[in-house]
PDB file of N, CA and C in Angstrom:
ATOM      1  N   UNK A   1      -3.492  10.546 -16.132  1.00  0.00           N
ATOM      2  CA  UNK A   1      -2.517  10.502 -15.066  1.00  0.00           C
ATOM      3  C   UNK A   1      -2.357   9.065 -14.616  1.00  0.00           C
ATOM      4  N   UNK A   2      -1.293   8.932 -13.910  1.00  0.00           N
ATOM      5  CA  UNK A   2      -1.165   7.453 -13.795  1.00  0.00           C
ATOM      6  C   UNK A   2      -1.385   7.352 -12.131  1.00  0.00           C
ATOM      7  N   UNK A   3      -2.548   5.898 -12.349  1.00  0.00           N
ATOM      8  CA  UNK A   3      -3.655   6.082 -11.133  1.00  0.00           C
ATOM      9  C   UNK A   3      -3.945   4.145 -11.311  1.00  0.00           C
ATOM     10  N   UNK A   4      -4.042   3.676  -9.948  1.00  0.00           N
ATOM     11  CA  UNK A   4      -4.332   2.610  -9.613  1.00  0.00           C
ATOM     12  C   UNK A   4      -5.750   3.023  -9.249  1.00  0.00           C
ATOM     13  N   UNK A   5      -7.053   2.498  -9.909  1.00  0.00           N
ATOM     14  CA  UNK A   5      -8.922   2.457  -9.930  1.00  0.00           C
ATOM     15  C   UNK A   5      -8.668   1.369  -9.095  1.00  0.00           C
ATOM     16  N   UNK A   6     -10.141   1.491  -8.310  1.00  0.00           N
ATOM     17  CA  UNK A   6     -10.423   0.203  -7.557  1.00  0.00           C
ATOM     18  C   UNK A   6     -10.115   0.273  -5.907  1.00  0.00           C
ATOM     19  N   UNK A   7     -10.435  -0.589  -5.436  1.00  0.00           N
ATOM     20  CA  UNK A   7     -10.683  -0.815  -3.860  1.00  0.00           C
ATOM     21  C   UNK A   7     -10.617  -2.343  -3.748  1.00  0.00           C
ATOM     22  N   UNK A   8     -10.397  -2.819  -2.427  1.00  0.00           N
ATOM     23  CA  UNK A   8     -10.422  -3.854  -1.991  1.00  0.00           C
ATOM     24  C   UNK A   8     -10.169  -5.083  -2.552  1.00  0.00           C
ATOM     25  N   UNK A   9      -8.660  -4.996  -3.154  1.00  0.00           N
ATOM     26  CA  UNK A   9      -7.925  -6.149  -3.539  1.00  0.00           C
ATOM     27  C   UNK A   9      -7.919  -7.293  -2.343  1.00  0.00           C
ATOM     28  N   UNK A  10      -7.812  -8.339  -2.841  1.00  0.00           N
ATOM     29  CA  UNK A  10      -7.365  -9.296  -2.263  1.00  0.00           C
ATOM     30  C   UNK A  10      -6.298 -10.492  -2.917  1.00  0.00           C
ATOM     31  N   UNK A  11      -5.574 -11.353  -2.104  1.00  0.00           N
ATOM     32  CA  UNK A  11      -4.837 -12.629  -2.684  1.00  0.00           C
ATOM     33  C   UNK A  11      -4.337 -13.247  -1.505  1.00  0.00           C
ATOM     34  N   UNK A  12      -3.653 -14.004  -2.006  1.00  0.00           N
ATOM     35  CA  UNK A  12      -3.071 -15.011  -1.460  1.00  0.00           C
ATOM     36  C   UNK A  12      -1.754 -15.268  -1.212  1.00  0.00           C
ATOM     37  N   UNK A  13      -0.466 -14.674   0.012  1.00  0.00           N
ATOM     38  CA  UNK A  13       0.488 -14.667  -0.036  1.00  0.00           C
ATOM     39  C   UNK A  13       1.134 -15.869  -1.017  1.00  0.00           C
ATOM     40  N   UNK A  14       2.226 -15.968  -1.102  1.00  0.00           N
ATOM     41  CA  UNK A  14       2.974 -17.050  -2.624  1.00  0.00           C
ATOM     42  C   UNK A  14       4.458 -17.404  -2.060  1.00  0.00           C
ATOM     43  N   UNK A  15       5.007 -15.888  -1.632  1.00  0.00           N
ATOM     44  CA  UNK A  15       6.091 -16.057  -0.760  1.00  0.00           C
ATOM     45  C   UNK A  15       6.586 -14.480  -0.073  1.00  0.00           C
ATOM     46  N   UNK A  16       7.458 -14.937   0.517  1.00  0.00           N
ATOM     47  CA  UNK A  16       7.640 -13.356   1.145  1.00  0.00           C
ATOM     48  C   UNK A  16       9.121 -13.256   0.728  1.00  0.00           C
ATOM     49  N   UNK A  17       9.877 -11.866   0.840  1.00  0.00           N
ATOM     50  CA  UNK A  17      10.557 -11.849   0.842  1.00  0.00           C
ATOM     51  C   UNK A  17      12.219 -11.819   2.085  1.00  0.00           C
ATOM     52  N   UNK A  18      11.456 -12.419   3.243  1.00  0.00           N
ATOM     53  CA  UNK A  18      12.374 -13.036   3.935  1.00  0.00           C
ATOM     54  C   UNK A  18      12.661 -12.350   5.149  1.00  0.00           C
ATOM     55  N   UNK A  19      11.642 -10.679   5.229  1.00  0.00           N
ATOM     56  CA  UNK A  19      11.743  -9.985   6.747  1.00  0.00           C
ATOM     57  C   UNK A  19      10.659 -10.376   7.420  1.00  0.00           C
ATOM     58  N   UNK A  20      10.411 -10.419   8.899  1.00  0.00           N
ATOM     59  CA  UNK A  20       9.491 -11.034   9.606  1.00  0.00           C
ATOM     60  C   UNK A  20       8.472 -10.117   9.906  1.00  0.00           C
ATOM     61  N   UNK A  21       7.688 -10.104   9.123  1.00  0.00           N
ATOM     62  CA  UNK A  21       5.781  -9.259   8.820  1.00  0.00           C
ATOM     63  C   UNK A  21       5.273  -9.996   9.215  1.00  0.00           C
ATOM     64  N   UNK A  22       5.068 -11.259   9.956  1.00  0.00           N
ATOM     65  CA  UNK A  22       4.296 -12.203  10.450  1.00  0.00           C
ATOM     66  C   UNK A  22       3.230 -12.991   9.094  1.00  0.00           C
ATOM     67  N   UNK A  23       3.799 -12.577   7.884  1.00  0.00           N
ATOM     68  CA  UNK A  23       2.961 -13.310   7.137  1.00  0.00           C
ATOM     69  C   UNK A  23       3.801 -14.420   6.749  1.00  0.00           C
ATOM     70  N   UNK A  24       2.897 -15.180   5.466  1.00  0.00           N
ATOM     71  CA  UNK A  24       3.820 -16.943   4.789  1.00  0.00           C
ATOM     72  C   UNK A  24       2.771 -16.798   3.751  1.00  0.00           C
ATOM     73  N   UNK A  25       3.576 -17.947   3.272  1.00  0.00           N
ATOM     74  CA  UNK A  25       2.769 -18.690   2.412  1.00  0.00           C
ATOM     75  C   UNK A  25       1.568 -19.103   2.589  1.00  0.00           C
ATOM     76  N   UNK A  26       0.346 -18.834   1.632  1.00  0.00           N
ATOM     77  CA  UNK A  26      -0.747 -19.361   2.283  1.00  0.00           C
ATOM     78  C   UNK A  26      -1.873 -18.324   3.101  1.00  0.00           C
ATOM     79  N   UNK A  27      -1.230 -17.373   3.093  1.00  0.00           N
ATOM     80  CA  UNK A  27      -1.876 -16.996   4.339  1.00  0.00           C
ATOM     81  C   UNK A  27      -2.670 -15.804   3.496  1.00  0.00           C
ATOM     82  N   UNK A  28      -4.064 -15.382   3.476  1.00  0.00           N
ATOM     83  CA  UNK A  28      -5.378 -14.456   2.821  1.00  0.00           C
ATOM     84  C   UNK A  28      -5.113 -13.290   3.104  1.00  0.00           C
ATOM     85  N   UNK A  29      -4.640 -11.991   2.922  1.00  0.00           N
ATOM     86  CA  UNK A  29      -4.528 -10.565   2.221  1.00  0.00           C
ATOM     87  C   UNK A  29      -5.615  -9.740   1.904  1.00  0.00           C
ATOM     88  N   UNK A  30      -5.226  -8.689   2.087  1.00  0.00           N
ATOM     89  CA  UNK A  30      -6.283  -7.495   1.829  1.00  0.00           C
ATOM     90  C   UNK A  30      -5.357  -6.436   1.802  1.00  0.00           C
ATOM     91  N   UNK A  31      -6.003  -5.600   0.739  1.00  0.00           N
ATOM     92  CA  UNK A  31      -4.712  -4.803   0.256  1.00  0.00           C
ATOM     93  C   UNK A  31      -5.866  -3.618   0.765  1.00  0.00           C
ATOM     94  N   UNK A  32      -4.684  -2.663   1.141  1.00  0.00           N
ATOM     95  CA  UNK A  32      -5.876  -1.329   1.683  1.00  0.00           C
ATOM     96  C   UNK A  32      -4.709  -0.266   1.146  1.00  0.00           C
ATOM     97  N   UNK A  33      -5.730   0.752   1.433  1.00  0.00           N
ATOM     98  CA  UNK A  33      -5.066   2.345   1.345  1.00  0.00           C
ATOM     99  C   UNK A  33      -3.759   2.622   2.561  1.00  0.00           C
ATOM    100  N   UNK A  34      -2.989   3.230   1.493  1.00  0.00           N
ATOM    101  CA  UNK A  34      -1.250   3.875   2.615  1.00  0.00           C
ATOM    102  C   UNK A  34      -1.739   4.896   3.796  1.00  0.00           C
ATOM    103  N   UNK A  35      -1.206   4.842   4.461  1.00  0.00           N
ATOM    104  CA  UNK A  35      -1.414   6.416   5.354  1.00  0.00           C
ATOM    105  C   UNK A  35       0.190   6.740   6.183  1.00  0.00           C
ATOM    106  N   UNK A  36      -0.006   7.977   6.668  1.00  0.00           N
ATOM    107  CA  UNK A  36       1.284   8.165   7.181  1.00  0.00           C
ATOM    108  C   UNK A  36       1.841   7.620   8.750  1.00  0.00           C
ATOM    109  N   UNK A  37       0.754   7.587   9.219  1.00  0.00           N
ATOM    110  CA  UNK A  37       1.226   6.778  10.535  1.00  0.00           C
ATOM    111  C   UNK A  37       1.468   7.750  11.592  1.00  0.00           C
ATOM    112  N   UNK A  38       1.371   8.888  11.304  1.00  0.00           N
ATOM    113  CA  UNK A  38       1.942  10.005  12.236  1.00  0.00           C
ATOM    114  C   UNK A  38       1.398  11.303  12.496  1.00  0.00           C
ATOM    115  N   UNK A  39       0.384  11.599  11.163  1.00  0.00           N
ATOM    116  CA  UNK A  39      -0.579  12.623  11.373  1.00  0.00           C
ATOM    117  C   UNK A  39      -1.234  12.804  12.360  1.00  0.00           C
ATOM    118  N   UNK A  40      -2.466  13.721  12.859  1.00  0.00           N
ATOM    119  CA  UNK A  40      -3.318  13.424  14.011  1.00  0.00           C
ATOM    120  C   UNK A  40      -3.976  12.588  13.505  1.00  0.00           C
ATOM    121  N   UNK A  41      -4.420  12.560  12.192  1.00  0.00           N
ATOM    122  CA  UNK A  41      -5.830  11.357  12.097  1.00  0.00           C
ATOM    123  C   UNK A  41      -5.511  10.469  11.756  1.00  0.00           C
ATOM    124  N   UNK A  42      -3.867   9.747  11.448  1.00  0.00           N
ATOM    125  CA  UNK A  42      -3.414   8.695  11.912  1.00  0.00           C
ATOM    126  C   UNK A  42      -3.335   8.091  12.901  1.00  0.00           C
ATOM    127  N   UNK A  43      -2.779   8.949  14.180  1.00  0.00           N
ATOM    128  CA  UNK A  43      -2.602   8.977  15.703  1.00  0.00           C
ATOM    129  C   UNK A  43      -3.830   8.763  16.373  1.00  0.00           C
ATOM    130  N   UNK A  44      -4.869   9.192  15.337  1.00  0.00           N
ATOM    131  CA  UNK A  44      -6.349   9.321  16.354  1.00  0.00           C
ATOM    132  C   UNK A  44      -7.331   7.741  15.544  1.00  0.00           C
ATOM    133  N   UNK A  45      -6.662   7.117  15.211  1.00  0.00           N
ATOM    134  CA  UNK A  45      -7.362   6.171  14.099  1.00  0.00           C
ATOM    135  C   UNK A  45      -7.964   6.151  13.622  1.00  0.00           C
ATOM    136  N   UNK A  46      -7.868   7.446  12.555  1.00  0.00           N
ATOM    137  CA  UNK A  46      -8.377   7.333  11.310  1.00  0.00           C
ATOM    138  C   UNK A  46      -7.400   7.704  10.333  1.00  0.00           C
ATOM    139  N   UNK A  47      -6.948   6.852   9.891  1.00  0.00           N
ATOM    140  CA  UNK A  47      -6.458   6.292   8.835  1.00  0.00           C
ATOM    141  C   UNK A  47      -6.464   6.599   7.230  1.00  0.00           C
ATOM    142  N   UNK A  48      -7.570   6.503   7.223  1.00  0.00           N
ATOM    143  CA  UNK A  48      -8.784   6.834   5.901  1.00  0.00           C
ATOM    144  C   UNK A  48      -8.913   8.172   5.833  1.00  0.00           C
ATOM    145  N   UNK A  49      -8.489   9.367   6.893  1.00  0.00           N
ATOM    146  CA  UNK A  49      -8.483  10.524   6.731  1.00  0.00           C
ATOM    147  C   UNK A  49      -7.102  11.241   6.950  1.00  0.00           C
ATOM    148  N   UNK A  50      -6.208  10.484   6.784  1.00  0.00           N
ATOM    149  CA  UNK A  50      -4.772  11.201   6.462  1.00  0.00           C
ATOM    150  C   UNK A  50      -4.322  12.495   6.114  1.00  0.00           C
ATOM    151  N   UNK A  51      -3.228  12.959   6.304  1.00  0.00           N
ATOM    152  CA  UNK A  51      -2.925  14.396   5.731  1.00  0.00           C
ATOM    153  C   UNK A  51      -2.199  13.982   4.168  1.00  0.00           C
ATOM    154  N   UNK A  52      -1.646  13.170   4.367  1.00  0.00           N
ATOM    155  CA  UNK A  52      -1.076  12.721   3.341  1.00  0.00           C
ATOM    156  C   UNK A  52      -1.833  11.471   2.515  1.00  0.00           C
ATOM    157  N   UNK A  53      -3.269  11.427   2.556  1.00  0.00           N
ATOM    158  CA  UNK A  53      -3.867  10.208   1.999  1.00  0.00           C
ATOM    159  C   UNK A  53      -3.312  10.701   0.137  1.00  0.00           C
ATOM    160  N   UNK A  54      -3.976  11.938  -0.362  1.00  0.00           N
ATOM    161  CA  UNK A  54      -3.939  11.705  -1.793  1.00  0.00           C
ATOM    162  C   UNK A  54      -2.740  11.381  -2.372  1.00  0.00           C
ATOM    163  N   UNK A  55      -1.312  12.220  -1.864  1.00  0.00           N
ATOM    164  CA  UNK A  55       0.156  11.762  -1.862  1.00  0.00           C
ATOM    165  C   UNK A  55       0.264  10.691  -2.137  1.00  0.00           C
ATOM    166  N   UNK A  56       0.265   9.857  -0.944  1.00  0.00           N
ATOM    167  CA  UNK A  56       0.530   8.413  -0.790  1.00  0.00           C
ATOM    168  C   UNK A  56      -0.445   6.923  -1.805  1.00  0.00           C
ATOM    169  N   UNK A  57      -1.618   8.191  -2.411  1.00  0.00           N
ATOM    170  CA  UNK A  57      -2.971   6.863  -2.586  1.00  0.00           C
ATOM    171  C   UNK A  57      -3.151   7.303  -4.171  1.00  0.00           C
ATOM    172  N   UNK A  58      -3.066   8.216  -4.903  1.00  0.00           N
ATOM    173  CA  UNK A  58      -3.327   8.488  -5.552  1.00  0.00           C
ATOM    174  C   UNK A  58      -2.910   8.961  -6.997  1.00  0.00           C
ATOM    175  N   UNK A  59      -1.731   9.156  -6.680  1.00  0.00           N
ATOM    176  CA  UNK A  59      -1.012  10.024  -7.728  1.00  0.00           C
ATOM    177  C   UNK A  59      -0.062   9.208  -8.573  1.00  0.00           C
ATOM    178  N   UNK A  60      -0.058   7.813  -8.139  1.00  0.00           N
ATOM    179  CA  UNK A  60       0.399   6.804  -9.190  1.00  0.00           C
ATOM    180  C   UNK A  60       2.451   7.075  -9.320  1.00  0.00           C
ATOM    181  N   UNK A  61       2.752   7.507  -8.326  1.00  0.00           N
ATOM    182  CA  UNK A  61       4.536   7.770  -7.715  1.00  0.00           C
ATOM    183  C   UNK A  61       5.040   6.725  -7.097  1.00  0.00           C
ATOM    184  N   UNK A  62       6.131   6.373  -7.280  1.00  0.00           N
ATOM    185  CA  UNK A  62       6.823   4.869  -6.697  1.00  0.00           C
ATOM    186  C   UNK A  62       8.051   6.018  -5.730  1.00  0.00           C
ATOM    187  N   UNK A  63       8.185   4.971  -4.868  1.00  0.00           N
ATOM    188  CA  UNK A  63       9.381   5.613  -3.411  1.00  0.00           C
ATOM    189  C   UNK A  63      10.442   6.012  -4.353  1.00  0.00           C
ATOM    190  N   UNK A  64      10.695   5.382  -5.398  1.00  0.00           N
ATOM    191  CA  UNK A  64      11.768   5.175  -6.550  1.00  0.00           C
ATOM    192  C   UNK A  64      11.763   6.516  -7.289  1.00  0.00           C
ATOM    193  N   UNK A  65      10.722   7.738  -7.178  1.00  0.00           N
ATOM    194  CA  UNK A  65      10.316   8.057  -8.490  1.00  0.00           C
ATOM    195  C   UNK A  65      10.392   7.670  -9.775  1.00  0.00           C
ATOM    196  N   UNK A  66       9.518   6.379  -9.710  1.00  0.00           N
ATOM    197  CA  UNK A  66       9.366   5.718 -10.767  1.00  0.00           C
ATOM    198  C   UNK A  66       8.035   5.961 -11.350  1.00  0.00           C
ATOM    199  N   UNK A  67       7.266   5.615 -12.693  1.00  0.00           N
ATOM    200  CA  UNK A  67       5.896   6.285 -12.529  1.00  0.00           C
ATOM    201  C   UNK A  67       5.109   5.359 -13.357  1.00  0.00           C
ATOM    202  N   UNK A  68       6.090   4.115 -13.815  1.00  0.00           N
ATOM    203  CA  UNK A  68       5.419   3.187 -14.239  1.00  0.00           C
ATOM    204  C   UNK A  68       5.645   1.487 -13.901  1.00  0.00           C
ATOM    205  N   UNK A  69       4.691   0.543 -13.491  1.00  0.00           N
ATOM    206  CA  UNK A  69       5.550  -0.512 -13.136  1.00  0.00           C
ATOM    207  C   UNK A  69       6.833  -1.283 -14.251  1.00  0.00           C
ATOM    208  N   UNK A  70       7.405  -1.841 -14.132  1.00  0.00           N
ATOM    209  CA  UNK A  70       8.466  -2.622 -14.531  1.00  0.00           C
ATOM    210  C   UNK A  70       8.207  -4.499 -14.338  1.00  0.00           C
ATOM    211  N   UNK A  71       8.639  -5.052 -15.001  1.00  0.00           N
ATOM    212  CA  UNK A  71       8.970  -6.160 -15.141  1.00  0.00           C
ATOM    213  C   UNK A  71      10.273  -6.590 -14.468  1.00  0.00           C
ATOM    214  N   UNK A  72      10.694  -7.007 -13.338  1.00  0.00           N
ATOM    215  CA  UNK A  72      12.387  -7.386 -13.094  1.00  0.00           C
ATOM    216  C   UNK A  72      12.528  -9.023 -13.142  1.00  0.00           C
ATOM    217  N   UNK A  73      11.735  -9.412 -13.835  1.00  0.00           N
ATOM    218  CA  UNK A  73      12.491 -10.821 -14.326  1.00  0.00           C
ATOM    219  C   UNK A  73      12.790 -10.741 -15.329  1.00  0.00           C
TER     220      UNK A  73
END
């Protein structure tokens, strides 16, 4: 199945694409797990226990239904 392994990416912003997230260039990253933002154990901060964690974390689905990455250069 198509599945992103692993935990606790990190990098180094490079550039953004031009909406104001308060990040830049330069600036140190940590890539974490999706959640819905709206569940109770979103609402109650926990995060990590989502209704929708495996949905969103696991199942290797793009917003696109896309199911594999692409190259767009």
């Amino acid at each position: 199945l198509p599945a992103v392994l692993g935990h606790e990416g990190a990098g180094v912003v490079v550039e953004t694409g031009g909406a104001d997230t308060g990040l830049g260039p330069g600036d140190h990253v940590v890539l974490s797990f999706d959640s819905c933002g709206h569940c109770r154990s979103c609402l109650g901060a926990a995060p990590a226990y989502c209704d929708d964690f495996a949905a969103l974390n696991l199942f290797g689905g793009r917003a696109e239904n896309r199911a594999r990455f692409t190259d767009a250069a």
